[in-house]
Protein backbone atom coordinates (compact mmCIF):
# COMPACT_ATOMS: atom_id res chain seq x y z
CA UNK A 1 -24.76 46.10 8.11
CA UNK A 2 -27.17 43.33 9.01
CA UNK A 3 -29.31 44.14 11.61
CA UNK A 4 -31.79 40.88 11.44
CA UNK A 5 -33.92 40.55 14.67
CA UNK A 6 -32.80 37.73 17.14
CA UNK A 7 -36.09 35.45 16.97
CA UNK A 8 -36.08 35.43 13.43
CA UNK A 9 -32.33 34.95 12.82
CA UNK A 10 -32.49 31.94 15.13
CA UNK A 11 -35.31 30.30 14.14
CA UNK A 12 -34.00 29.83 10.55
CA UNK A 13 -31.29 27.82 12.22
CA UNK A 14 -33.62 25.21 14.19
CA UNK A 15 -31.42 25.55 17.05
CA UNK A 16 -34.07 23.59 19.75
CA UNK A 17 -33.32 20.57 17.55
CA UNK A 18 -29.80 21.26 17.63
CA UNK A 19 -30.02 21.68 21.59
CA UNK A 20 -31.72 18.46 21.59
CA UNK A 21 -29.35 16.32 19.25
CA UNK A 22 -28.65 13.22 20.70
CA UNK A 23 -24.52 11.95 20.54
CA UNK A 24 -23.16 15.44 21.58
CA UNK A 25 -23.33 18.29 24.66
CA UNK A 26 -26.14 20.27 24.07
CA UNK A 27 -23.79 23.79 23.88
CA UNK A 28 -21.37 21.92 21.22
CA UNK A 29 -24.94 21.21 19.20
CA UNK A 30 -25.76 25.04 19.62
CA UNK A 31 -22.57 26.22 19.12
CA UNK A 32 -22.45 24.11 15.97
CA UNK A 33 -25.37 25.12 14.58
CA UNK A 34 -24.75 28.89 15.34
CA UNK A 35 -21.34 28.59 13.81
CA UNK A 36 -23.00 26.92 10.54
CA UNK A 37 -25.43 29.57 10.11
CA UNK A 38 -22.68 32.05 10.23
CA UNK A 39 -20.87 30.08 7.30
CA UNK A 40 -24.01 29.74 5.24
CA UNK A 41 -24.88 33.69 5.45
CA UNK A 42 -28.19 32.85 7.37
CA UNK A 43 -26.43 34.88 9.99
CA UNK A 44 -24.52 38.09 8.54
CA UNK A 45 -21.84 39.82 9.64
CA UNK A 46 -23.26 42.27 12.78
CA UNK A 47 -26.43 40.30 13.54
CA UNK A 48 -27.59 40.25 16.78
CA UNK A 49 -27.51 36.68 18.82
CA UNK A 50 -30.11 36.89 21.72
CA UNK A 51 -29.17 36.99 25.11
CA UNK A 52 -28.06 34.19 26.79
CA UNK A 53 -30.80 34.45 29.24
CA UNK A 54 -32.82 34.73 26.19
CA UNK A 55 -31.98 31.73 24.77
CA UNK A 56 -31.91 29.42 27.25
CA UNK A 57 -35.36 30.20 28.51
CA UNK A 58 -36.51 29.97 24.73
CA UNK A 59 -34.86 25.94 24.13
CA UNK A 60 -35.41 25.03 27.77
CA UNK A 61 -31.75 24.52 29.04
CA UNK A 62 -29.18 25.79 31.65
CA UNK A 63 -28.08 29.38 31.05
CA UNK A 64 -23.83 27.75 31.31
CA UNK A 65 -24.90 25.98 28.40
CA UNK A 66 -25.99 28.74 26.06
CA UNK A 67 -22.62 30.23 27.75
CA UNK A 68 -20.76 27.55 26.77
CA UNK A 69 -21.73 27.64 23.40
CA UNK A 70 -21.12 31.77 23.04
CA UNK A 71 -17.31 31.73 25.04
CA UNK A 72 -16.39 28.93 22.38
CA UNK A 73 -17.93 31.12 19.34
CA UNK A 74 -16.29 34.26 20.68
CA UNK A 75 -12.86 31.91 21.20
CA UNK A 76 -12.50 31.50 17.55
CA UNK A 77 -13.56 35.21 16.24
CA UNK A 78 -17.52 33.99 14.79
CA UNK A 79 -18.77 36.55 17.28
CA UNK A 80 -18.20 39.34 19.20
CA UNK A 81 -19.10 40.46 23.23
CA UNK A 82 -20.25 44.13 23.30
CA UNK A 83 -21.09 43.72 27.29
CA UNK A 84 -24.73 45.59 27.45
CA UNK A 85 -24.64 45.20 23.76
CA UNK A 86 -24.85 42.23 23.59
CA UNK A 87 -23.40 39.74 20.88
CA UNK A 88 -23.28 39.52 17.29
CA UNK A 89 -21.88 37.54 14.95
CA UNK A 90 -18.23 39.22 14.04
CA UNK A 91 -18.95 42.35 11.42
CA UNK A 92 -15.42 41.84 10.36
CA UNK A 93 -15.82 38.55 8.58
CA UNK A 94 -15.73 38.82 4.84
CA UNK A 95 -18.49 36.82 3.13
CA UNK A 96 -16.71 36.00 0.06
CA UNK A 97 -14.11 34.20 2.32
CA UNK A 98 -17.41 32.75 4.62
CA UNK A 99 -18.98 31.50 1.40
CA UNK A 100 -15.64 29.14 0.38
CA UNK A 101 -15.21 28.52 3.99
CA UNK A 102 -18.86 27.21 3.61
CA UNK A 103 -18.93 25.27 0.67
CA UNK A 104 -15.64 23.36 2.43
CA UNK A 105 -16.80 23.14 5.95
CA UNK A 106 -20.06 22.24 5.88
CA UNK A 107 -20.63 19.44 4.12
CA UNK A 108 -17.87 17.72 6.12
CA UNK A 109 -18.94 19.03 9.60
CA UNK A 110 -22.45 17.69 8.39
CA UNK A 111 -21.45 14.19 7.66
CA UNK A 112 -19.41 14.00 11.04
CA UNK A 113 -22.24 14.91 13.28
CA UNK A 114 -24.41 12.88 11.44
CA UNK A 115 -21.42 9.65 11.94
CA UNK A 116 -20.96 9.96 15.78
CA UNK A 117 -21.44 7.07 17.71
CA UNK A 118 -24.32 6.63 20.22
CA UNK A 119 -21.38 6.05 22.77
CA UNK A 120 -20.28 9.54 22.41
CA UNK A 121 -21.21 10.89 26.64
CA UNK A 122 -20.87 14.85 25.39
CA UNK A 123 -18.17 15.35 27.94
CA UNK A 124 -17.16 18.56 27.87
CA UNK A 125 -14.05 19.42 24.30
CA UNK A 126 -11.47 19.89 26.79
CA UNK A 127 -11.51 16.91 28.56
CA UNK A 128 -9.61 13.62 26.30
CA UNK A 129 -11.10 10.63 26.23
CA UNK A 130 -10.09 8.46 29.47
CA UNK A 131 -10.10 4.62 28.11
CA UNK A 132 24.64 23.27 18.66
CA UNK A 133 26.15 25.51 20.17
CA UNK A 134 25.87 26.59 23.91
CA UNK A 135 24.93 30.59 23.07
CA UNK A 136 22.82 31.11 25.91
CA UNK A 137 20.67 33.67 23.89
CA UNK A 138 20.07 30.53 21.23
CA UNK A 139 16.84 28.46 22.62
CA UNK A 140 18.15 25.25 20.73
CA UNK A 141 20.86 24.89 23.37
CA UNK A 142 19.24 23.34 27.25
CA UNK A 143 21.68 24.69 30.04
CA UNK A 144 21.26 22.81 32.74
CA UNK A 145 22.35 23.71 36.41
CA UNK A 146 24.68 21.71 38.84
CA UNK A 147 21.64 19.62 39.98
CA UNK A 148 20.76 18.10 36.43
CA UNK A 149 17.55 20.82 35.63
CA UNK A 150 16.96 23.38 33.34
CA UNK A 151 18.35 27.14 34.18
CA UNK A 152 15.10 29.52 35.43
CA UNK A 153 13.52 30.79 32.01
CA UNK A 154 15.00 28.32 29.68
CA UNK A 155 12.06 28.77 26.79
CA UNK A 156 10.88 24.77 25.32
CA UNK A 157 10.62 22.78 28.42
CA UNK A 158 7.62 21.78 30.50
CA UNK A 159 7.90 21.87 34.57
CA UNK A 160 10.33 18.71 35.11
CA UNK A 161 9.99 18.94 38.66
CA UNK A 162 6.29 18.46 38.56
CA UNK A 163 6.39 15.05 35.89
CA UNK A 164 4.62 12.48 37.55
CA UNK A 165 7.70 10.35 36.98
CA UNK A 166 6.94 7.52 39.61
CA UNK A 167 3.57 6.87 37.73
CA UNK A 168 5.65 7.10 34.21
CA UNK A 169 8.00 4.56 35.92
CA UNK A 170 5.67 2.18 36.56
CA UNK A 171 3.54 1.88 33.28
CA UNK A 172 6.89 1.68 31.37
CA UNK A 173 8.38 -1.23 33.62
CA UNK A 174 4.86 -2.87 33.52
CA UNK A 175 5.42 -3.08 29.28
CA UNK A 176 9.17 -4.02 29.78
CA UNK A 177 8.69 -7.04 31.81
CA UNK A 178 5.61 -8.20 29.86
CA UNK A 179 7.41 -7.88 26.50
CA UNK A 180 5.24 -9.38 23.94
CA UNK A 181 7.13 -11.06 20.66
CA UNK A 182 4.72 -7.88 19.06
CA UNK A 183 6.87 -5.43 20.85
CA UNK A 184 10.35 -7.56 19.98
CA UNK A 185 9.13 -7.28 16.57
CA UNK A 186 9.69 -4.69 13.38
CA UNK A 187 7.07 -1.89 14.13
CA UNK A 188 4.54 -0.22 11.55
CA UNK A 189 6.45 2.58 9.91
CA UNK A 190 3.84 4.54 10.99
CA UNK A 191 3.38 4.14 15.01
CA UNK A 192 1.60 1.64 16.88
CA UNK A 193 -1.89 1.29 16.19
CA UNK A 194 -2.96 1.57 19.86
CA UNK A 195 -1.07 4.73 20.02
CA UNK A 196 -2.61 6.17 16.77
CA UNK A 197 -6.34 5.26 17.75
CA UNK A 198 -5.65 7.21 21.08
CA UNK A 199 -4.48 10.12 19.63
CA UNK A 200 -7.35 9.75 17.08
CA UNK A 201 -10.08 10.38 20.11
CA UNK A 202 -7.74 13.46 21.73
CA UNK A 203 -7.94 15.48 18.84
CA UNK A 204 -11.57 14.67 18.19
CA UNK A 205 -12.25 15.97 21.84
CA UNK A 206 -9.81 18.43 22.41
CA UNK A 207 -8.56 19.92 19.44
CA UNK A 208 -12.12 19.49 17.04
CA UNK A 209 -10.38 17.58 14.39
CA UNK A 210 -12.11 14.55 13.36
CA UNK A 211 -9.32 12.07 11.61
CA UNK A 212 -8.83 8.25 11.07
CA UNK A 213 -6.16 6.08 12.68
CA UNK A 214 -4.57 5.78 9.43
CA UNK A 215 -3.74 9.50 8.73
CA UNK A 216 -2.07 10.22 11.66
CA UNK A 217 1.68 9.12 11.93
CA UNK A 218 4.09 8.48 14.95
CA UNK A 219 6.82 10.84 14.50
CA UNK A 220 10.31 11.18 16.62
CA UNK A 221 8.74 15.01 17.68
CA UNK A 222 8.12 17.54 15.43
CA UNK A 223 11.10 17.78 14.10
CA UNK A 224 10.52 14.37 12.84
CA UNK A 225 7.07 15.31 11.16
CA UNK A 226 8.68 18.33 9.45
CA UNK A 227 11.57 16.27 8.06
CA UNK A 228 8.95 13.95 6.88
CA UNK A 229 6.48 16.14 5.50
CA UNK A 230 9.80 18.32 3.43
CA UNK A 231 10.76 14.62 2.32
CA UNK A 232 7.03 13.96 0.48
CA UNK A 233 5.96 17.89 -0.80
CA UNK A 234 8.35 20.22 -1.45
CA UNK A 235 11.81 20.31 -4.23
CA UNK A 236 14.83 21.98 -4.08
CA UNK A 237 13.92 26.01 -4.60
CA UNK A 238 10.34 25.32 -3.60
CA UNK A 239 8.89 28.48 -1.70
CA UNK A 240 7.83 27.99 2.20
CA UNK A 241 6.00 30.32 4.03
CA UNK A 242 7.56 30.99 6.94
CA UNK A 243 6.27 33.16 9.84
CA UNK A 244 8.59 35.99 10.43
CA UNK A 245 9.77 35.91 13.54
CA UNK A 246 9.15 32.19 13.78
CA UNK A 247 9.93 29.02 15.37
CA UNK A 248 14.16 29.02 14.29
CA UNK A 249 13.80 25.30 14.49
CA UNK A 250 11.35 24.58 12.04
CA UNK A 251 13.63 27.38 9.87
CA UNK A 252 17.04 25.51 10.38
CA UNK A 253 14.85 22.68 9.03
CA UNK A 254 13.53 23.93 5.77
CA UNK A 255 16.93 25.31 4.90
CA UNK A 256 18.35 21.64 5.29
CA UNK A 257 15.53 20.61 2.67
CA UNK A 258 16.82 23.26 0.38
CA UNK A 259 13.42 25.21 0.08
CA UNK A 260 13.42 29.24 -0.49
CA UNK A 261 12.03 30.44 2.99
CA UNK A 262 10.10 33.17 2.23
CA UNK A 263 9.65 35.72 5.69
CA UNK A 264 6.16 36.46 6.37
CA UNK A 265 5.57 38.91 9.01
CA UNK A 266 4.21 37.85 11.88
CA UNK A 267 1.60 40.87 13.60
CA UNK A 268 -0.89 41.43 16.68
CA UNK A 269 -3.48 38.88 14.65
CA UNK A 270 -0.32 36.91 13.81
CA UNK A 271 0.90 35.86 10.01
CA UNK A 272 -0.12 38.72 7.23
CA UNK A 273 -1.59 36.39 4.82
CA UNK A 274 -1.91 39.29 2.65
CA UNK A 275 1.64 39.79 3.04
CA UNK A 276 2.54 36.43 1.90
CA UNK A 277 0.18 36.42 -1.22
CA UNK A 278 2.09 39.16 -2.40
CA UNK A 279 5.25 38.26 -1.74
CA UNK A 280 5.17 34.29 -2.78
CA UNK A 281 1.44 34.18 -3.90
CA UNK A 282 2.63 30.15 -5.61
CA UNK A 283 4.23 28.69 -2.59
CA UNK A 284 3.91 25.28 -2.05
CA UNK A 285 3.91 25.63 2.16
CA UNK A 286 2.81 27.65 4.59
CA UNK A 287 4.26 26.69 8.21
CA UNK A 288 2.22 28.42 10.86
CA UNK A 289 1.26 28.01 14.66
CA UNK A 290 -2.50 29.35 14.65
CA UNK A 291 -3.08 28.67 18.41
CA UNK A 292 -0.74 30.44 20.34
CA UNK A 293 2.18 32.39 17.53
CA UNK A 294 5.76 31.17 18.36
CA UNK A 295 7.55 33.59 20.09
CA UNK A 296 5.00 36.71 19.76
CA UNK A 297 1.91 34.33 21.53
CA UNK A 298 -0.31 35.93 19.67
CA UNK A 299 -3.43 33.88 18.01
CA UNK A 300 -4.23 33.99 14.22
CA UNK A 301 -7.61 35.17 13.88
CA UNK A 302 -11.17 33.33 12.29
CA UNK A 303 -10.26 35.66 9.08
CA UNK A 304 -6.96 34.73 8.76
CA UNK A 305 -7.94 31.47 9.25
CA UNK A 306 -10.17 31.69 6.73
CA UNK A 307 -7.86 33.54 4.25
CA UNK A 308 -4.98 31.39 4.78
CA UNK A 309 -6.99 27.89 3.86
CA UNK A 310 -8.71 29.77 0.95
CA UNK A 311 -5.24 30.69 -0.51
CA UNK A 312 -3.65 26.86 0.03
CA UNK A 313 -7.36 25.56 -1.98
CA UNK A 314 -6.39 28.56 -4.70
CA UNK A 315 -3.22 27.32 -5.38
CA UNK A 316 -3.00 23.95 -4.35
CA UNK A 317 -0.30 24.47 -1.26
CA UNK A 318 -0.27 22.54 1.76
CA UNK A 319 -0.24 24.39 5.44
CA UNK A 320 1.60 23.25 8.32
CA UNK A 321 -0.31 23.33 11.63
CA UNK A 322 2.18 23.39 14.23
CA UNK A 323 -0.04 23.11 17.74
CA UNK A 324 2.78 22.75 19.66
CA UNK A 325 1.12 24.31 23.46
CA UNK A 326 -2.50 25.02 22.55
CA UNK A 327 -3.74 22.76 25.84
CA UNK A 328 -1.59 25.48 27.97
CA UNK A 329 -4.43 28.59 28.04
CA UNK A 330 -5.45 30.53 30.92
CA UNK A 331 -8.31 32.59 29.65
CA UNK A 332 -11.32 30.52 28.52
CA UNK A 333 -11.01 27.14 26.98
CA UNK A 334 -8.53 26.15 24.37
CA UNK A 335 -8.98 27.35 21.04
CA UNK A 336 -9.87 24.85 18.08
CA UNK A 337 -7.21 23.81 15.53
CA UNK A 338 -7.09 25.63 12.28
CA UNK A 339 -7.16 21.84 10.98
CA UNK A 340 -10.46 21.85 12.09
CA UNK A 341 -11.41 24.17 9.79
CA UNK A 342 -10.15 22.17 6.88
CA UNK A 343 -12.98 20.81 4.84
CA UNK A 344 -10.22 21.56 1.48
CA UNK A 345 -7.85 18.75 3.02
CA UNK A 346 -4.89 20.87 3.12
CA UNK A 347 -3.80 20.96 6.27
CA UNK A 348 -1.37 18.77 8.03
CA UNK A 349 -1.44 18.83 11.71
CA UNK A 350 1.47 18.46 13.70
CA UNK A 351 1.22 17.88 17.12
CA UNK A 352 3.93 16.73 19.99
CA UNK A 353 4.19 15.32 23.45
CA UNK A 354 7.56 17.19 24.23
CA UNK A 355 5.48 20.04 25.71
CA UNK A 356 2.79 18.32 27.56
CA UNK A 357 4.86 15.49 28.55
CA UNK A 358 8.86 15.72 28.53
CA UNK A 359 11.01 16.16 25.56
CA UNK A 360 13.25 13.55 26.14
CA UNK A 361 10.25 11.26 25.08
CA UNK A 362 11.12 12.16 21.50
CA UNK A 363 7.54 11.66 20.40
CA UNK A 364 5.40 13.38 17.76
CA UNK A 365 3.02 12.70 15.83
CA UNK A 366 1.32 14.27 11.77
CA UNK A 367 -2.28 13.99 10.60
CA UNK A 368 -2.25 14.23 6.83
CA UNK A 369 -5.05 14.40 4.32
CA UNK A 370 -6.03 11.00 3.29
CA UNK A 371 -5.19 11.83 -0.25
CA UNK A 372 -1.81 12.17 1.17
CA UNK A 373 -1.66 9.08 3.25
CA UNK A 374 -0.36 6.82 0.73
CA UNK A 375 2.58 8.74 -0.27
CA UNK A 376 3.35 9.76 3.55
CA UNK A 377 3.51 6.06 4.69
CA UNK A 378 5.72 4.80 1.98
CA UNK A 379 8.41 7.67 2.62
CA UNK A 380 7.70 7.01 6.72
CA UNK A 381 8.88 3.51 5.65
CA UNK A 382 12.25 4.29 4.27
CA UNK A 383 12.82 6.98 7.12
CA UNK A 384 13.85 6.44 10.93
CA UNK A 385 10.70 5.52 12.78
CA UNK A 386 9.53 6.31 15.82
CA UNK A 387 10.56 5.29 19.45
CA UNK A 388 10.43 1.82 19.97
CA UNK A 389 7.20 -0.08 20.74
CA UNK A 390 7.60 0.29 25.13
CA UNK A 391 7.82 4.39 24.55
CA UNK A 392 4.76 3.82 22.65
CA UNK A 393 2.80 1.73 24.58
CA UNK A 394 3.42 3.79 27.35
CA UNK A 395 2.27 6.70 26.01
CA UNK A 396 -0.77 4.64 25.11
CA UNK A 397 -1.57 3.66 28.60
CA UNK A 398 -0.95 7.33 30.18
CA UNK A 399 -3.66 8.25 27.20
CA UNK A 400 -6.34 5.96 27.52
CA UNK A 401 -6.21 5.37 31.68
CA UNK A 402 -7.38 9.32 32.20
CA UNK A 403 -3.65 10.17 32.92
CA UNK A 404 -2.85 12.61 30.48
CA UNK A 405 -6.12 14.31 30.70
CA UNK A 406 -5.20 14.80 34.37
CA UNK A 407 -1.86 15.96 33.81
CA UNK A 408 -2.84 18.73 31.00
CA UNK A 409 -5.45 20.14 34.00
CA UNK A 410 -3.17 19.96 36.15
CA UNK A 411 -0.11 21.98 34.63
CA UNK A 412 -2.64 24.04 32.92
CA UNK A 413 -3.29 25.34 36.40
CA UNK A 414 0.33 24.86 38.04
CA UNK A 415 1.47 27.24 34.85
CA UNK A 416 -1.20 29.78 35.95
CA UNK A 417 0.05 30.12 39.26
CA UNK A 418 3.82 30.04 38.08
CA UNK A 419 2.87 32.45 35.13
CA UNK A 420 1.50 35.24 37.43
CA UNK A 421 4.22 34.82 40.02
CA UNK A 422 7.28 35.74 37.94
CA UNK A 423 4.93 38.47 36.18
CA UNK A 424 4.67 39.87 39.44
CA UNK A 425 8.25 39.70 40.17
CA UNK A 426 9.32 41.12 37.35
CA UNK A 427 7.25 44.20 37.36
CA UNK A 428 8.68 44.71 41.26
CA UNK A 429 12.26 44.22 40.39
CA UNK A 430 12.62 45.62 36.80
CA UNK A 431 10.49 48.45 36.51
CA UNK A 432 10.55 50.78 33.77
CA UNK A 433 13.23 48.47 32.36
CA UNK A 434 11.00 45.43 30.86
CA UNK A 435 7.30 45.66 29.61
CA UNK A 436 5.93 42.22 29.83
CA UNK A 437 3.24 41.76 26.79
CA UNK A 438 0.75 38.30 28.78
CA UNK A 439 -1.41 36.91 25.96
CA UNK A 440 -3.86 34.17 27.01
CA UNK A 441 -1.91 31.03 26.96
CA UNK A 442 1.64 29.46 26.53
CA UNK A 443 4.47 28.67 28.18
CA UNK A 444 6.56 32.03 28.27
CA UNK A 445 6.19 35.56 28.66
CA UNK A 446 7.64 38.19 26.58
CA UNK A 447 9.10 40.97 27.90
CA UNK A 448 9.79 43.88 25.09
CA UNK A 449 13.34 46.18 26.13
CA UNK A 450 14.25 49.19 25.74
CA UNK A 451 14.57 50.27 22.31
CA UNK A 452 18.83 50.58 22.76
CA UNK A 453 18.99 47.27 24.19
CA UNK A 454 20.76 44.22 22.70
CA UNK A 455 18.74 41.24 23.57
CA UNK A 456 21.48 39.06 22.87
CA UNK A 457 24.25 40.49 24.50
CA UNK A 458 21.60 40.69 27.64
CA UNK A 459 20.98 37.53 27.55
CA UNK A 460 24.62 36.69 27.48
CA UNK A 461 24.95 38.42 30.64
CA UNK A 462 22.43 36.58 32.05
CA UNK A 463 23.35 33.59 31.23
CA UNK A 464 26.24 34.00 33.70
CA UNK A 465 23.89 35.02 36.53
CA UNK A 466 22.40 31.12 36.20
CA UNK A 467 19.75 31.75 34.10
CA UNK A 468 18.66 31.63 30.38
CA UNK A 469 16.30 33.87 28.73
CA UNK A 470 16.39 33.65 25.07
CA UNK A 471 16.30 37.17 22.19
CA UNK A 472 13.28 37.95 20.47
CA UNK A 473 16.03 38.86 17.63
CA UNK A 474 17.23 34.95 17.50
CA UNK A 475 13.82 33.79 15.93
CA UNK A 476 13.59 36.64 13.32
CA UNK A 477 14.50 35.85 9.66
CA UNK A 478 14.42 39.24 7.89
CA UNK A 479 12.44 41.43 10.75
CA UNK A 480 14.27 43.89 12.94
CA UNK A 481 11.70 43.91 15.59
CA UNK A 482 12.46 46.07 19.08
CA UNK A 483 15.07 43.72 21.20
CA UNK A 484 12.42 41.84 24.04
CA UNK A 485 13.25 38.60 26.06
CA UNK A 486 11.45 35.45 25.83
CA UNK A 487 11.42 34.09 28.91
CA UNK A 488 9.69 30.71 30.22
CA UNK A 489 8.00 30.49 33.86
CA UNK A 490 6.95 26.43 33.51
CA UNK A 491 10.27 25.69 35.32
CA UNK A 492 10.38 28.64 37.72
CA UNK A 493 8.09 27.98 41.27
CA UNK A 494 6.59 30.60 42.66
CA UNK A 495 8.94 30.60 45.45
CA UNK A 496 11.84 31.13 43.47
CA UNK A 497 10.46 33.59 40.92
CA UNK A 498 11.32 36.99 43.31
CA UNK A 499 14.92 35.41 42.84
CA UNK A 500 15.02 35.04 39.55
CA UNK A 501 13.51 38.62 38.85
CA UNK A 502 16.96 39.80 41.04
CA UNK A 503 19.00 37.70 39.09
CA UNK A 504 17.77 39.50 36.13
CA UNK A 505 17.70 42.89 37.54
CA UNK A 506 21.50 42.46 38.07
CA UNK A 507 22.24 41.37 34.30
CA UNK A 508 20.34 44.77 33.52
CA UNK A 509 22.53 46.24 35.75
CA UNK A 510 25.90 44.24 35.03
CA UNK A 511 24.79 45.36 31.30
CA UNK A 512 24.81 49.00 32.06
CA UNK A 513 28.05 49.40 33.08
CA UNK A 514 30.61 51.07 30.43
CA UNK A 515 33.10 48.80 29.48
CA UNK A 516 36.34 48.81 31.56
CA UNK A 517 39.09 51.02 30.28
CA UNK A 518 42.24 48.90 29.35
């Protein structure tokens, strides 16, 4: 192991001209450079970073910022915290896979810093820019009580009582009675351009991925994008990665497209890479969610990362990036997209406003390589678009006028509060009888049962009780994992969350009962 002194390790990476680089923050110019040198191998594996107090005396700037710049690199796995220790850059990472991951990343990450616009403020990454069938235990079907809402824990759906629907109202009604003959018009096959530049400056903020207007594509949700991308890449019999247990919509979805899903299992650093290579080493897809793992919330790892895009550049598969709550963390800042990390342009990024917004928007939207673009936009042509131009513009306006921004801090915090109530309640009213596993972010918990348990007959039973938890056992594909409940607390206020922890307790108990003799 590497064990290069902290002044000399440093100074090979000029990182006072980094601090000082004009057009970003000064901790995204340290964290970049830091993050490069790890890439290039002028930082190894287990080298020591100085401390932050260290640092920031040596380049002259706040101690937050040199922070800043270490929470982000510790975010996405390039270093590691040993308290007293100090930090050093991840011993873990293998520097075969840094040296692709290199050759990839950095000449793209180069040419981006060195192509930002003088108007760029360095506001902090987080901020945007301001200018079936009824199963209960199946999360595809939306129960909804006597008063038009969601049942307490249905999994999918963002906190509908808390939608600033007033201010939705009166952007929408604003487009509707200025109708333009632009919006009574066909519209682009591929979204309005408005739309697509805002989006364009989100992801460059929030999510690190630096795209044109013209890759990204207005999509009716992500269901919409998936259809799309099966459409364009894959054949009848192709093999799809699929993480095992996974999203069952995105599953239902590839079966309709006739590809050979192919079960990866899904572990506490999220999809075994490894695992796939040996099962389907030539598939043509991977479909993954990096950020926060649908159901299991866990997050897929910098090696994995890494492992995952050198296996698509190997053998020339694509990789679905589904980010479908990554804004929604509650420990540290939200982690980068894996797209990001895509200097070998083969990821395409899917991304919808059913979680951040409301699903009944409909609204999604793809970034695709721009060697794709071509082929994407003819077969987005022959397909259903989009909403209509007013969903659209609307959505444009909520973007660019600060709103959305707003809203994402907002719930991020609301979900907080909500998240640790019914966590609470749950370990007064069921204990010994649920183990709730919290990761960092998302929009559910998941409680793991006892090992006799059938989540799906529980959740039956629950369902009558007036509320909806969905079974662990529902998303797997070949797994047989340990029966647990996934259970969402967006649409569950604090107030009511002791109630729904009774309601639950009495399914457990209702559930216990040997059946009655006839």
């Amino acid at each position: 192991m590497s064990e290069k002194s902290s002044p000399a390790a440093l100074a090979a990476l000029h990182l006072a001209d980094a601090a000082q680089a004009s057009g970003v923050p000064t901790y995204r110019a340290l964290y970049e450079r830091i993050r490069d040198g790890i890439l290039s191998g002028k930082l190894a594996p287990s080298s020591r970073l100085p401390s932050t107090r260290a640092l920031a005396s040596e380049l002259g700037v706040a101690r937050g910022t040199v922070e800043a710049a270490y929470e982000r690199l510790v975010a996405e796995g390039f270093v590691v915290g040993r308290g007293a220790a100090g930090s050093r850059v991840n011993p873990q990472l293998d520097g075969t896979r840094l040296g692709a991951a290199a050759r990839a990343i950095l000449p793209r990450a180069n040419a981006a810093r060195s192509s930002r616009p003088e108007a760029d403020t360095g506001e902090r990454s987080d901020s945007p820019p301001l200018p079936s069938h009824a199963q209960p235990e199946n999360p595809s079907s939306i129960p909804l009580n006597a008063f038009g809402m969601p049942l307490p824990l249905q999994n999918g759906l963002p906190a509908l009582d808390e939608f600033p629907r007033k201010l939705w109202a009166r952007l929408a009604t604003r487009h509707a009675r200025h109708l333009s003959p632009e919006g009574l018009h066909y519209q682009s096959a591929i979204g309005w351009a408005p739309l697509r530049e805002a989006i364009a400056g989100y992801l460059a903020i929030a999510r690190g991925i630096h795209c044109e207007p013209g890759q990204i594509i207005v999509t009716a949700g992500y269901q919409g994008a998936l259809a799309l991308i099966a459409r364009v890449l894959l054949r009848p019999g192709d093999a799809v990665w699929c993480e095992d247990p996974g999203y069952f919509r995105a599953q239902e979805a590839l079966r309709m497209s006739r590809a050979a899903l192919v079960p990866v299992a899904v572990d506490h650093d999220g999809l075994d890479v490894a695992a796939g290579e040996r099962a389907a080493p030539d598939a043509r897809l991977a479909v993954v969610t990096p950020s926060h793992q649908s159901p299991l919330s866990v997050t897929l790892p910098l090696a994995r990362r890494l492992a995952l895009l050198a296996w698509a550049q190997a053998h020339d598969a694509w990789i679905v990036e589904d980010d479908y709550d990554s804004e929604f963390r509650y420990t540290g800042a939200p982690l980068p997209a894996l797209k990001s990390l895509d200097g070998g342009e083969r990821v395409l990024y899917a991304g919808s406003f059913s979680k951040v917004l409301f699903p009944g928007l409909r609204l999604g939207y793809l970034v695709v390589p721009p060697t794709l673009c071509d082929a994407f936009i003819a077969s987005a042509s022959l397909s259903s678009p989009a909403q209509g131009w007013i969903e659209q513009a609307t959505v444009t306006d909520f973007i660019t006028q600060g709103h959305f921004s707003r809203h994402i801090k907002r719930m991020r915090q609301l979900y907080g509060e909500r998240r640790a109530a019914l966590a609470q309640a749950l370990r007064e009213h069921l204990p010994g009888r649920i183990e709730l596993a919290q990761q960092a972010g998302g929009m559910h918990l998941l409680g793991w049962l006892a090992p006799h348990r059938d989540d799906r007959a529980l959740c039956r039973t629950a369902f009558r009780h007036g509320i909806a938890p969905g079974a662990l056992s529902f998303f797997s594909l070949a797994r047989q994992l340990p029966p647990a409940l996934v259970m969402s607390f967006t649409n569950v206020p604090e107030a009511l969350a002791g109630d729904v922890a009774q309601r639950l307790a009495r399914a457990f108990d209702e559930d216990d009962k040997p059946p009655a003799l006839t």
